[in-house]
PDB file of N, CA and C in Angstrom:
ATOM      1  N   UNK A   1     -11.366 114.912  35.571  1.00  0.00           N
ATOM      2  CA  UNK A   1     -12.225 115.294  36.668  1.00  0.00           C
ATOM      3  C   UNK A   1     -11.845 116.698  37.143  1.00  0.00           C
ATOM      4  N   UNK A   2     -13.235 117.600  37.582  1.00  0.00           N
ATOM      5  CA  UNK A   2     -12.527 119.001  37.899  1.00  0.00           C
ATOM      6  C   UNK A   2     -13.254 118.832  39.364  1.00  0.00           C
ATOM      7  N   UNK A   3     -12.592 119.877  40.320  1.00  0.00           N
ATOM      8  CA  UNK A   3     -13.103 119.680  41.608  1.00  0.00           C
ATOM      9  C   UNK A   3     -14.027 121.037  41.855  1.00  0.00           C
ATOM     10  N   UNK A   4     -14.813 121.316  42.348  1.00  0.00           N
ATOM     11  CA  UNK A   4     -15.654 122.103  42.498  1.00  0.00           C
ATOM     12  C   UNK A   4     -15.796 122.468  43.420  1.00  0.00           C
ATOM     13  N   UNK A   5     -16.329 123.791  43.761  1.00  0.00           N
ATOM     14  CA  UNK A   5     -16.149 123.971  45.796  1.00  0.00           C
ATOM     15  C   UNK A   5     -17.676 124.715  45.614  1.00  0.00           C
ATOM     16  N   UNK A   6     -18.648 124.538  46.477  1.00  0.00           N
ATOM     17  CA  UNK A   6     -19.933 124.833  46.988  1.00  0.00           C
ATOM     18  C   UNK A   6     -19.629 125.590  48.300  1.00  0.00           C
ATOM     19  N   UNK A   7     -20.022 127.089  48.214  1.00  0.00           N
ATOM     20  CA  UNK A   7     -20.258 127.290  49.550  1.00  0.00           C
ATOM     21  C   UNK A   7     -21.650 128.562  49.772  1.00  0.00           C
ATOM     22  N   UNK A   8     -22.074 127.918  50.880  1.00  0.00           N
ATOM     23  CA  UNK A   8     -23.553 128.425  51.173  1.00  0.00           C
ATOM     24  C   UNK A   8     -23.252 128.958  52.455  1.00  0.00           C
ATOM     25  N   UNK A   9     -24.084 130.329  52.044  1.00  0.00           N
ATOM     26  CA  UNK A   9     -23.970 130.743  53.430  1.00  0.00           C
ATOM     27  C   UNK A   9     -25.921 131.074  54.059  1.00  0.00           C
ATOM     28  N   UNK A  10     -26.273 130.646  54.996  1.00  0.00           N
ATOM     29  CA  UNK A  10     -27.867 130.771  55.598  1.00  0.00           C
ATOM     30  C   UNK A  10     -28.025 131.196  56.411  1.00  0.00           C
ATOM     31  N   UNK A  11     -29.222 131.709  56.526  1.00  0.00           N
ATOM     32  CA  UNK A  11     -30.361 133.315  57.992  1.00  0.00           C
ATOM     33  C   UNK A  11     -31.257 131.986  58.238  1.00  0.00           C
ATOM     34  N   UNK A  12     -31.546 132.369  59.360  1.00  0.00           N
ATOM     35  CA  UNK A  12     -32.553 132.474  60.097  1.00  0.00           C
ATOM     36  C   UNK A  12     -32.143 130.390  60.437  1.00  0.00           C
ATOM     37  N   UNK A  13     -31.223 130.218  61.164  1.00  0.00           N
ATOM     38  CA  UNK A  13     -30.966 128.988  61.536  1.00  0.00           C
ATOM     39  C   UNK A  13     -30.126 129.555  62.759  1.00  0.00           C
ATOM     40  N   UNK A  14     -31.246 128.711  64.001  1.00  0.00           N
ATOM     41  CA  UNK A  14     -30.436 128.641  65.347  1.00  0.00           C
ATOM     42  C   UNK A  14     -29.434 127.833  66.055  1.00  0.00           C
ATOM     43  N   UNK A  15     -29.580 126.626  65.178  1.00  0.00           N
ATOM     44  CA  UNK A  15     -28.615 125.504  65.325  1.00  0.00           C
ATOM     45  C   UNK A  15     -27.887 124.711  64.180  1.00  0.00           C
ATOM     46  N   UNK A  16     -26.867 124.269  64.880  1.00  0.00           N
ATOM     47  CA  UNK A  16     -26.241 123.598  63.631  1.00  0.00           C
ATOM     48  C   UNK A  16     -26.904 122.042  62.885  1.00  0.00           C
ATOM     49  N   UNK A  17     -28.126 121.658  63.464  1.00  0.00           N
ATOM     50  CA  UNK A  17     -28.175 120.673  63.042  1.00  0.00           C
ATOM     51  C   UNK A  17     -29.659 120.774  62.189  1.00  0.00           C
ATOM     52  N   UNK A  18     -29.494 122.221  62.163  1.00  0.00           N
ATOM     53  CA  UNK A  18     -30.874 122.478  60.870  1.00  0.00           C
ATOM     54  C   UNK A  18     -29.996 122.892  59.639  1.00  0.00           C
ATOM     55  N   UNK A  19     -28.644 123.327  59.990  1.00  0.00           N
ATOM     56  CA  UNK A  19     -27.460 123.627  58.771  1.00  0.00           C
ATOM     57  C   UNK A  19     -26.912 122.519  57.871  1.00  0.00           C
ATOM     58  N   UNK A  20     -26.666 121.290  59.044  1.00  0.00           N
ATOM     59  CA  UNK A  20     -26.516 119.824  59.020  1.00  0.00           C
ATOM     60  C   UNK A  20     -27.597 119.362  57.784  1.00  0.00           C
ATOM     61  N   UNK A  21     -28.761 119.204  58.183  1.00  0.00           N
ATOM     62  CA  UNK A  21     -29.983 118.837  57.405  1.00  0.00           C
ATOM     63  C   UNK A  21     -29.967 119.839  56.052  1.00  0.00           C
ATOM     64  N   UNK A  22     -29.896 120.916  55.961  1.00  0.00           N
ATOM     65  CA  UNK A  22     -29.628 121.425  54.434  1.00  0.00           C
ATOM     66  C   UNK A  22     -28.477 121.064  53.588  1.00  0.00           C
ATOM     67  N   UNK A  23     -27.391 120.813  54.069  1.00  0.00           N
ATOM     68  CA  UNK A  23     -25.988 120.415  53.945  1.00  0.00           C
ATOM     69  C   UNK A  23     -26.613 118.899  53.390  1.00  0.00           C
ATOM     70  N   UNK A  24     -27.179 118.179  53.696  1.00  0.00           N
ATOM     71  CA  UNK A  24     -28.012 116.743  53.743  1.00  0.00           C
ATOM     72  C   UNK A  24     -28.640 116.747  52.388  1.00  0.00           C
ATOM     73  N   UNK A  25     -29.513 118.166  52.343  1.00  0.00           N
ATOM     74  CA  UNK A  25     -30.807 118.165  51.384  1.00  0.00           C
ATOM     75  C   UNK A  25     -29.797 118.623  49.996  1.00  0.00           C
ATOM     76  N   UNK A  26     -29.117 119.418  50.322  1.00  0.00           N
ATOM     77  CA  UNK A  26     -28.098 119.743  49.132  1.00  0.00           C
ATOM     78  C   UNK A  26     -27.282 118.709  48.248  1.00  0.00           C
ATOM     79  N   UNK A  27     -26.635 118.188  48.955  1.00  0.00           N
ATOM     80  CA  UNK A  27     -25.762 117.079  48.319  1.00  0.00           C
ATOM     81  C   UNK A  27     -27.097 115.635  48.072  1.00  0.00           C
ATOM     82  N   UNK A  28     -28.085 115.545  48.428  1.00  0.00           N
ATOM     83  CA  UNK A  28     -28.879 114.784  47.973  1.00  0.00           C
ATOM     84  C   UNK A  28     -29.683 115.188  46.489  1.00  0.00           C
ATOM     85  N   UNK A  29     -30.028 116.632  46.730  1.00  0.00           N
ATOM     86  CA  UNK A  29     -30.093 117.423  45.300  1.00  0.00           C
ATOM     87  C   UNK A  29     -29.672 117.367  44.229  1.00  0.00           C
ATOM     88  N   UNK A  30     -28.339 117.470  44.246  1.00  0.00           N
ATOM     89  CA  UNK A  30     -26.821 117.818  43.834  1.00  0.00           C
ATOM     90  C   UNK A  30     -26.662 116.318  42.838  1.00  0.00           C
ATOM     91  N   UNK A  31     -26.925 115.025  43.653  1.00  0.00           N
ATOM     92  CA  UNK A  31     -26.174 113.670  43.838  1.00  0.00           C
ATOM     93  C   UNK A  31     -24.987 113.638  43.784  1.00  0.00           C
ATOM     94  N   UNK A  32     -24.830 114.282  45.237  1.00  0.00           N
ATOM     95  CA  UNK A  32     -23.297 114.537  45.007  1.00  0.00           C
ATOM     96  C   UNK A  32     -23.247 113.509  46.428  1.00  0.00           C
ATOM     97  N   UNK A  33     -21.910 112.473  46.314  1.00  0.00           N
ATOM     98  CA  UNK A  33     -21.342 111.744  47.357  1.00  0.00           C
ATOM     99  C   UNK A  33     -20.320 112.107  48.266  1.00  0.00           C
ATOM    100  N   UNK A  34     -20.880 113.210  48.917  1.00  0.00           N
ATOM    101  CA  UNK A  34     -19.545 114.037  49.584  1.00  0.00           C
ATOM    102  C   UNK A  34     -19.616 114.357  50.863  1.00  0.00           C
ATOM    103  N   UNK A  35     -18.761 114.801  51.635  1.00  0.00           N
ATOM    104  CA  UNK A  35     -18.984 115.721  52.616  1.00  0.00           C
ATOM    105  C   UNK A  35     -18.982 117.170  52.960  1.00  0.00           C
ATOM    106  N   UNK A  36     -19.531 117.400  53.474  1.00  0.00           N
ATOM    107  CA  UNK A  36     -19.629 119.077  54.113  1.00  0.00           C
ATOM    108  C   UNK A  36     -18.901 119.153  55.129  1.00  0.00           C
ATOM    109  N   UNK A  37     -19.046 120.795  54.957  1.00  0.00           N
ATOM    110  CA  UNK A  37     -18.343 121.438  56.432  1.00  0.00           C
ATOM    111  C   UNK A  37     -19.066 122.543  57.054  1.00  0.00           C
ATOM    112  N   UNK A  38     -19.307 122.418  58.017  1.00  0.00           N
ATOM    113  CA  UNK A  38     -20.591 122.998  58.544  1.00  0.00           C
ATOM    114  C   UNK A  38     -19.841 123.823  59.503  1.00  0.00           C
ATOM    115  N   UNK A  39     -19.413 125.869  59.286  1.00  0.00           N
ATOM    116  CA  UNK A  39     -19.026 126.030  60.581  1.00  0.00           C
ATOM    117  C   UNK A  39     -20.092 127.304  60.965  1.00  0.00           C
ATOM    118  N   UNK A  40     -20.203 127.944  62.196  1.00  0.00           N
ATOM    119  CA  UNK A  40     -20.512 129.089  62.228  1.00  0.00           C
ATOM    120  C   UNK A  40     -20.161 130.255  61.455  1.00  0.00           C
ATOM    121  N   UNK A  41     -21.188 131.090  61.239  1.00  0.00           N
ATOM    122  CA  UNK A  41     -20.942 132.629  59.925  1.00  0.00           C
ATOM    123  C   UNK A  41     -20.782 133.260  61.100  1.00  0.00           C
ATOM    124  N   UNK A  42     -19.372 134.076  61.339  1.00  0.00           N
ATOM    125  CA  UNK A  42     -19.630 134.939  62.432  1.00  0.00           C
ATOM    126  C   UNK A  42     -20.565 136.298  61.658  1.00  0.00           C
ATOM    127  N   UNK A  43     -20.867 136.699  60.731  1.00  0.00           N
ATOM    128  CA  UNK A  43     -21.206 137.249  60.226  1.00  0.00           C
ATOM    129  C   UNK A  43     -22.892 138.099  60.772  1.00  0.00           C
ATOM    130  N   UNK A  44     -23.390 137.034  60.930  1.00  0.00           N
ATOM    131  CA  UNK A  44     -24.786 136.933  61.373  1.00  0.00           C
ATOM    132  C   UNK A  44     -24.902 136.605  62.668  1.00  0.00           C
ATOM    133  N   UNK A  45     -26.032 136.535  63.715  1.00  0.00           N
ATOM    134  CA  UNK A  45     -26.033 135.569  64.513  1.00  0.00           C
ATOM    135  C   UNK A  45     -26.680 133.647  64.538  1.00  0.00           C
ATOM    136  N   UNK A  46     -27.269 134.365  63.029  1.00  0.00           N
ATOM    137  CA  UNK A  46     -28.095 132.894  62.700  1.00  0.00           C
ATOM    138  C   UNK A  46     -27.746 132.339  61.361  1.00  0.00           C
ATOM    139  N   UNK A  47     -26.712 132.480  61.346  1.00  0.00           N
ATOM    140  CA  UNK A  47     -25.786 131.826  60.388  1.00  0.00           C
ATOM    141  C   UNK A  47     -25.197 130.815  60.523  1.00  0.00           C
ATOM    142  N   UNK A  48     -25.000 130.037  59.025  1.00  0.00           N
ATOM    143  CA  UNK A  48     -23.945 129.137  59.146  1.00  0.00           C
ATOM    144  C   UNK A  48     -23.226 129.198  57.906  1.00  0.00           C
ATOM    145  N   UNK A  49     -22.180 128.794  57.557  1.00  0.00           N
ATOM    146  CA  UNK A  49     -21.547 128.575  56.407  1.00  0.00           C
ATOM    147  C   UNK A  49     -20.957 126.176  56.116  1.00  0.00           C
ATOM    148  N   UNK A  50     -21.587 126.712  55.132  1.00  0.00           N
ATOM    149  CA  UNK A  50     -21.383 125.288  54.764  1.00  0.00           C
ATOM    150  C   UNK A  50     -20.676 125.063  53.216  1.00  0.00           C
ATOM    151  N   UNK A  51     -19.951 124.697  53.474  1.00  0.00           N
ATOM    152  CA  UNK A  51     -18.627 124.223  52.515  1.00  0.00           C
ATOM    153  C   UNK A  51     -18.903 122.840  52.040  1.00  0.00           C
ATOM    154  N   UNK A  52     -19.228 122.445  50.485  1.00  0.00           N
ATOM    155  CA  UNK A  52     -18.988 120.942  49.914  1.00  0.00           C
ATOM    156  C   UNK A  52     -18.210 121.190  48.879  1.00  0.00           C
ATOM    157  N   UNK A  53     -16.773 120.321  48.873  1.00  0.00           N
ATOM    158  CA  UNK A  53     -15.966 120.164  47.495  1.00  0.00           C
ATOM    159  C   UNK A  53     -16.415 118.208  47.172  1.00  0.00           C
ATOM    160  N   UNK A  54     -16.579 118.509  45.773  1.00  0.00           N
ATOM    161  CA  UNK A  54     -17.013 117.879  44.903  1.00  0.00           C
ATOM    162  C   UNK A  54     -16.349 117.772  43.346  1.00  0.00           C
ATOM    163  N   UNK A  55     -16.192 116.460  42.932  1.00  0.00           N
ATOM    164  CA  UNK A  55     -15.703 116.069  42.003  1.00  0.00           C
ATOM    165  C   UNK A  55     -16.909 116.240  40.561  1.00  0.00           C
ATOM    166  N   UNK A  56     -16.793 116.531  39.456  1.00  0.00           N
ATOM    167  CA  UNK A  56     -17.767 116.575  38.598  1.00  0.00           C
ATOM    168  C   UNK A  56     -16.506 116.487  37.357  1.00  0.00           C
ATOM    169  N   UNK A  57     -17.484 115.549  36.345  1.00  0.00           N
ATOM    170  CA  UNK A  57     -16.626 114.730  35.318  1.00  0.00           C
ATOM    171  C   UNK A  57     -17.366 116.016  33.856  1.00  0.00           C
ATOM    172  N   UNK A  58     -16.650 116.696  33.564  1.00  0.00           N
ATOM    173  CA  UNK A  58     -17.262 117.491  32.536  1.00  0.00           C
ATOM    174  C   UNK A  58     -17.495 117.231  30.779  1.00  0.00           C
ATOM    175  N   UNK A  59     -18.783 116.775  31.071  1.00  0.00           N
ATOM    176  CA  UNK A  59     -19.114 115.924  28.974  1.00  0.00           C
ATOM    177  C   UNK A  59     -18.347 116.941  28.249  1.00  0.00           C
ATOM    178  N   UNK A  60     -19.069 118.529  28.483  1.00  0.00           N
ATOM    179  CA  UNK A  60     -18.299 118.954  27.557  1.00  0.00           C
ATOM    180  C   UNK A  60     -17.572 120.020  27.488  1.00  0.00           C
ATOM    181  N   UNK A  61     -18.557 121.407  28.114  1.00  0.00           N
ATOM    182  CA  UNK A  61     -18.092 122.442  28.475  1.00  0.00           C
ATOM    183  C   UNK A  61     -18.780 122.888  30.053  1.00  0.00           C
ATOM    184  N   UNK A  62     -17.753 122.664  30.777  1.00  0.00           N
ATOM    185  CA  UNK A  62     -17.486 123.242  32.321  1.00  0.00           C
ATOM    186  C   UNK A  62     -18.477 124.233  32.676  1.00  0.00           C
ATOM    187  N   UNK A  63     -18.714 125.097  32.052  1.00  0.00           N
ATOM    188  CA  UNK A  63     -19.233 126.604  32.693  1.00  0.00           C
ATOM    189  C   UNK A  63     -20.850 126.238  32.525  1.00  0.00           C
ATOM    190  N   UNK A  64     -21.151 125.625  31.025  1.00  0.00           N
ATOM    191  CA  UNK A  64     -22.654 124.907  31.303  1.00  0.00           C
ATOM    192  C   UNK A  64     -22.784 123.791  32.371  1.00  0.00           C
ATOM    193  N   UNK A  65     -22.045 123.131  32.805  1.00  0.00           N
ATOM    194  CA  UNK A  65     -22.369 122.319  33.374  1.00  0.00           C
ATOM    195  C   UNK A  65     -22.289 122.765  34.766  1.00  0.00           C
ATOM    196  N   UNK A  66     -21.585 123.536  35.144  1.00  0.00           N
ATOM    197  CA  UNK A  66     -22.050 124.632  36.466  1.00  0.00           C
ATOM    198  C   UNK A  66     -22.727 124.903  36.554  1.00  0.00           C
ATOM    199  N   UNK A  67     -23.583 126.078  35.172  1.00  0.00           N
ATOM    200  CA  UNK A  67     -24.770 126.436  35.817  1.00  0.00           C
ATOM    201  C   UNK A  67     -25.781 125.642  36.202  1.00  0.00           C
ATOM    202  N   UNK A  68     -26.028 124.513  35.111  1.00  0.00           N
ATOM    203  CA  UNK A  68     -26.517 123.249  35.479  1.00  0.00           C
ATOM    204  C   UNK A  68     -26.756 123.327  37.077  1.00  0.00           C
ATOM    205  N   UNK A  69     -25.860 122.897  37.865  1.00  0.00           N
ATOM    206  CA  UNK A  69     -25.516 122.110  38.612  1.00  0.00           C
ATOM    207  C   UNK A  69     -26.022 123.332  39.712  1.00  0.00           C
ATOM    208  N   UNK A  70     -25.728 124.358  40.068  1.00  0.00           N
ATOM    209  CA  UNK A  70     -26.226 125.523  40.446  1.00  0.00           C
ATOM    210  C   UNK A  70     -27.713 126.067  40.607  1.00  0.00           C
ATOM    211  N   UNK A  71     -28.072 125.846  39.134  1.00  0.00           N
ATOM    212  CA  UNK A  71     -29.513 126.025  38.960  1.00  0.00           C
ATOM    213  C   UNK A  71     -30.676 124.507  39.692  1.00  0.00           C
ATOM    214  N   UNK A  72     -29.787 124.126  39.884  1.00  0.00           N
ATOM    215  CA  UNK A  72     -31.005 122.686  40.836  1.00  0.00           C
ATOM    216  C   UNK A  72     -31.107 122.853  42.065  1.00  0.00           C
ATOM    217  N   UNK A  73     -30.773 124.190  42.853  1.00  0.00           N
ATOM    218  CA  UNK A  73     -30.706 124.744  43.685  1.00  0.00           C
ATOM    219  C   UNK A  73     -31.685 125.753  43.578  1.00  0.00           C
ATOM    220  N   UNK A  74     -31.205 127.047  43.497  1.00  0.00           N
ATOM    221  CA  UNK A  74     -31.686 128.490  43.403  1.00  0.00           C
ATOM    222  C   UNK A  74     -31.852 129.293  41.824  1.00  0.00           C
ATOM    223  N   UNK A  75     -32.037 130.000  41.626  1.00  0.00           N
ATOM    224  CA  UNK A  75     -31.872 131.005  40.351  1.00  0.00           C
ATOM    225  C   UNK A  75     -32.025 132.527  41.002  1.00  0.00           C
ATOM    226  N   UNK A  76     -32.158 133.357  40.541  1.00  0.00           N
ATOM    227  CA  UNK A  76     -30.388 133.596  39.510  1.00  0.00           C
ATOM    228  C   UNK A  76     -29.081 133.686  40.098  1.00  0.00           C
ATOM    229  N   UNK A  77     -28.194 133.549  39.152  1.00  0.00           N
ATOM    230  CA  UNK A  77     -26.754 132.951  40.009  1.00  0.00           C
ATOM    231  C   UNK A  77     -26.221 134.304  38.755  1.00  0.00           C
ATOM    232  N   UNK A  78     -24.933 134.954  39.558  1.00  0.00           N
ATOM    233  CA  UNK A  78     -24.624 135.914  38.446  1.00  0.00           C
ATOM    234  C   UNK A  78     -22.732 135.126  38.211  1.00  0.00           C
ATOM    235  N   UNK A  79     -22.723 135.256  36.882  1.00  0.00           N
ATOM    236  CA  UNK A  79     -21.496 134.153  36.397  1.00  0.00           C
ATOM    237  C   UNK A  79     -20.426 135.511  35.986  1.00  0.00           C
ATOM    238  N   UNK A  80     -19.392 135.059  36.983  1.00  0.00           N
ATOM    239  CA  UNK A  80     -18.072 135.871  36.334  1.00  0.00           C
ATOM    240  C   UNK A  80     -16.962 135.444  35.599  1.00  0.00           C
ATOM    241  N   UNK A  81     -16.574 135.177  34.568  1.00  0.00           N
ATOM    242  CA  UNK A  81     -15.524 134.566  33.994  1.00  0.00           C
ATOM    243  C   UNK A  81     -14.101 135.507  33.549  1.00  0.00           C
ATOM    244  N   UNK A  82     -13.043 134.788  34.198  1.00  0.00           N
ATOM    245  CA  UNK A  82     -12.029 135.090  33.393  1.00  0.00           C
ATOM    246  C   UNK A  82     -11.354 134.451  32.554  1.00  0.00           C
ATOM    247  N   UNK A  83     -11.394 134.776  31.656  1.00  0.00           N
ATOM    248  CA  UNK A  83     -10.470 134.473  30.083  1.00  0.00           C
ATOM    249  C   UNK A  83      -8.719 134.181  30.151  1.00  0.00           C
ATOM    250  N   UNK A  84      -8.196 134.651  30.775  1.00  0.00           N
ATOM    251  CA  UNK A  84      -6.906 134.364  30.880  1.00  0.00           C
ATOM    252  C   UNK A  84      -6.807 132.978  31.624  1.00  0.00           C
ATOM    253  N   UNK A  85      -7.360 133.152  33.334  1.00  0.00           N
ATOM    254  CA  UNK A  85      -6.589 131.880  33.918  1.00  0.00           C
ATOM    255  C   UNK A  85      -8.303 130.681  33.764  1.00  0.00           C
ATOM    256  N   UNK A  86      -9.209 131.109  32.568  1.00  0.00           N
ATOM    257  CA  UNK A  86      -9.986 129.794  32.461  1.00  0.00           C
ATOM    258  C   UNK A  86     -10.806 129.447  33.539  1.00  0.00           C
ATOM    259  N   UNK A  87     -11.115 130.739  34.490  1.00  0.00           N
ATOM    260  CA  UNK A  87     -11.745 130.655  35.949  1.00  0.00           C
ATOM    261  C   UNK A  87     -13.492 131.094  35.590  1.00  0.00           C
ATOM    262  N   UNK A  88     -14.181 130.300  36.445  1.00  0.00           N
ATOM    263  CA  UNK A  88     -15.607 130.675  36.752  1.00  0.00           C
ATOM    264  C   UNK A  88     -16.141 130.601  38.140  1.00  0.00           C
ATOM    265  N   UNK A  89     -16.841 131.712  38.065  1.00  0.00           N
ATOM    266  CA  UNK A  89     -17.285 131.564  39.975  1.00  0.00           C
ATOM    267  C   UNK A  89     -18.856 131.924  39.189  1.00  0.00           C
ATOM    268  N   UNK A  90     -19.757 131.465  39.927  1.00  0.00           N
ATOM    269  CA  UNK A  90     -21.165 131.336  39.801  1.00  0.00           C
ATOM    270  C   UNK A  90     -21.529 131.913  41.245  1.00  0.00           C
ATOM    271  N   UNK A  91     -22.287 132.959  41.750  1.00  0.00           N
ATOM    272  CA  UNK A  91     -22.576 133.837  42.785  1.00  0.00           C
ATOM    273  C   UNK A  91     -24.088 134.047  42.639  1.00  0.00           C
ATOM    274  N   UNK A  92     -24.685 133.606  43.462  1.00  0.00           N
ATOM    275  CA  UNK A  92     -25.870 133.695  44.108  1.00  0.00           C
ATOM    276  C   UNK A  92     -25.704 134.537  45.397  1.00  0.00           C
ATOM    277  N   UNK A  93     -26.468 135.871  45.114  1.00  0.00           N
ATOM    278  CA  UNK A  93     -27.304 136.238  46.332  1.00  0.00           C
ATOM    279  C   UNK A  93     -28.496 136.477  46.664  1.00  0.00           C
ATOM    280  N   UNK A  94     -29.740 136.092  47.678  1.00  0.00           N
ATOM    281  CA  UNK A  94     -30.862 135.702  47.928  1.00  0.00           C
ATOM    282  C   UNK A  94     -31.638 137.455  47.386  1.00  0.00           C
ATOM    283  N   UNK A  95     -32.766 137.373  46.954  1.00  0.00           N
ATOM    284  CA  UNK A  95     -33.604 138.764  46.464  1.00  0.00           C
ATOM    285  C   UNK A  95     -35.047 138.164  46.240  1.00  0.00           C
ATOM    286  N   UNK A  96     -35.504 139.409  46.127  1.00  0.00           N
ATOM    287  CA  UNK A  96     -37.203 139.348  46.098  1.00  0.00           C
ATOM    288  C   UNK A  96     -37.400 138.474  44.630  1.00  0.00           C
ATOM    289  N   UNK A  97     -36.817 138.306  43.735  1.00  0.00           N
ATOM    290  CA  UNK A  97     -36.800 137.617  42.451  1.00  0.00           C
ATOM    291  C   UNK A  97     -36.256 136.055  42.553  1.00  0.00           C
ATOM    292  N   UNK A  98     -36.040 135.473  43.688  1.00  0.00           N
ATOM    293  CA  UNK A  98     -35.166 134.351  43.980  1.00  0.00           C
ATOM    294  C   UNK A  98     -36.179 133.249  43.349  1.00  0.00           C
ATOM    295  N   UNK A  99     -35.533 132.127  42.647  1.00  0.00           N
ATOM    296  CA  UNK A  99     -36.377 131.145  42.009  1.00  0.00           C
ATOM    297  C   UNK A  99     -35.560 130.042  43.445  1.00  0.00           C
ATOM    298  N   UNK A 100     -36.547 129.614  44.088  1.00  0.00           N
ATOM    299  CA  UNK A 100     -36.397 128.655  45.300  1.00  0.00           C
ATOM    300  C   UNK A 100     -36.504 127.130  44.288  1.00  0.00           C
ATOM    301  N   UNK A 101     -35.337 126.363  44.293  1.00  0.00           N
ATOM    302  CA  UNK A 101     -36.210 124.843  43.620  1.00  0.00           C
ATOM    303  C   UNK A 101     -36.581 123.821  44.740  1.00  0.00           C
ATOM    304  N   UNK A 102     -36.361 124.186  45.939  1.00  0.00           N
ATOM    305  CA  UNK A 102     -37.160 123.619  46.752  1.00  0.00           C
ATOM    306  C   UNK A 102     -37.425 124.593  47.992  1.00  0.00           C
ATOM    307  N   UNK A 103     -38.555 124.426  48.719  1.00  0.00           N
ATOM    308  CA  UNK A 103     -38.954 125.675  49.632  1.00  0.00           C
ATOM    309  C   UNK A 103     -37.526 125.657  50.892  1.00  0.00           C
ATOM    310  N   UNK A 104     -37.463 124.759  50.699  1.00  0.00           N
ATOM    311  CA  UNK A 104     -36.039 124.834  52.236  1.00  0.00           C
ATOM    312  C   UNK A 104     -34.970 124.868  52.272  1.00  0.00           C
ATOM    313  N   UNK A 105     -34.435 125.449  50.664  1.00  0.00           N
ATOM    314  CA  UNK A 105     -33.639 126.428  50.505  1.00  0.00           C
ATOM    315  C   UNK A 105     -33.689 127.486  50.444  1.00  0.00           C
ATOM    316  N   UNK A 106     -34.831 128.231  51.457  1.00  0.00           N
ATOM    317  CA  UNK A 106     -35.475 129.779  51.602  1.00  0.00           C
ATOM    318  C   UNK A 106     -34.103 130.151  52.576  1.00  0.00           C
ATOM    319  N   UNK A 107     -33.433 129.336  53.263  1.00  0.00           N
ATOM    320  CA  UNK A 107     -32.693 130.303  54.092  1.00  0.00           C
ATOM    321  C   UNK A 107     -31.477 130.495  53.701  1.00  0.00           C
ATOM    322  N   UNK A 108     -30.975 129.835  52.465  1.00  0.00           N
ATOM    323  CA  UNK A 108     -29.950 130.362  51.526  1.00  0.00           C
ATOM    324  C   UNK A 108     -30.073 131.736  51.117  1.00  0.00           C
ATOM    325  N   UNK A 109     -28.946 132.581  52.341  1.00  0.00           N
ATOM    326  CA  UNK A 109     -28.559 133.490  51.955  1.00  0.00           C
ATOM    327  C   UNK A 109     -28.220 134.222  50.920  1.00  0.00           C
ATOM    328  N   UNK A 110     -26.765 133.153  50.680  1.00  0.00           N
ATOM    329  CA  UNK A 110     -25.659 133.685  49.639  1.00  0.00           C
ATOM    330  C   UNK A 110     -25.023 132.139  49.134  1.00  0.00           C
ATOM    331  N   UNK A 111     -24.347 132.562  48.069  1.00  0.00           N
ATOM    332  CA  UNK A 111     -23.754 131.203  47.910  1.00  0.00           C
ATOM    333  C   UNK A 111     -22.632 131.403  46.740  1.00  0.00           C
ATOM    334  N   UNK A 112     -21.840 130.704  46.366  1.00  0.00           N
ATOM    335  CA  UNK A 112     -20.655 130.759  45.651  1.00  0.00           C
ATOM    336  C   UNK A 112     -20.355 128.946  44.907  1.00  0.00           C
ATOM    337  N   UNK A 113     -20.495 128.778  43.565  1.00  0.00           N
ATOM    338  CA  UNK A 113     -19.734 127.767  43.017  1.00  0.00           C
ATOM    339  C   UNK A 113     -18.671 128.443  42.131  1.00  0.00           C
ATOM    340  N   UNK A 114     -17.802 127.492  42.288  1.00  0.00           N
ATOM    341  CA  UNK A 114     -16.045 127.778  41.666  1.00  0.00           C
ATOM    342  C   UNK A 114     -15.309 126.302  41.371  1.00  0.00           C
ATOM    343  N   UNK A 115     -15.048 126.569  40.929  1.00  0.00           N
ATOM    344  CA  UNK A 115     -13.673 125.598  40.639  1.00  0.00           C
ATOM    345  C   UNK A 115     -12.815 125.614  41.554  1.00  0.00           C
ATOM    346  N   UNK A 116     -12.413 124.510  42.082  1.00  0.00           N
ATOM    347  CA  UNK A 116     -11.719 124.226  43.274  1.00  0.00           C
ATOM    348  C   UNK A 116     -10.379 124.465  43.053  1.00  0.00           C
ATOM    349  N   UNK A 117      -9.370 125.168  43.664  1.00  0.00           N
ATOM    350  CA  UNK A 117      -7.743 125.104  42.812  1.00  0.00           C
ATOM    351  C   UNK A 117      -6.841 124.979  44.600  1.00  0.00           C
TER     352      UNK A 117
END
């Protein structure tokens, strides 16, 4: 089992319990059985950052099965790999080219999958 860390960061949300409800819609997406962490982005004023670590059992090779797992979300995600320590981070940031796979992930900013260490 490898552990995986999800983190999303979202505009245009005034409260935390519309962050709550994407955090909801995500891991229902996902089928992932987990919890989130929902805190303020000081970043923005209508931000939030939401954190899910997640377990995923890999058939075969890891980095497909990220994007996989990534792409049932948003597109395009830009993939950085390093070769030495066997690391992948998958980086989404929101653009006029954004493939939405559902409309109410329009306020997905930014976002980051990695391998959890």
């Amino acid at each position: 089992m490898t552990r995986l860390r999800l983190i999303v960061i979202t505009r245009n949300q005034k409260n935390k319990d519309k962050a709550q409800k994407l955090s909801e819609l995500i891991l229902s997406t996902l089928s992932i059985d987990s919890l989130s962490q929902i805190d303020k982005y000081p970043k923005f004023d209508d931000s939030f950052k939401i954190t899910i670590v997640f377990t995923c059992n890999p058939t075969n090779n890891l980095i497909h099965q990220m994007i996989e797992i990534a792409d049932k979300l948003l597109s395009p995600w830009i993939t950085f790999y390093d070769r030495t320590t066997n690391s992948v981070n998958l980086i989404y940031n929101k653009t006029d080219f954004t493939q939405k796979r559902r409309n109410e992930f329009d306020v997905v900013e930014w976002a980051e999958l990695k391998i959890d260490e």
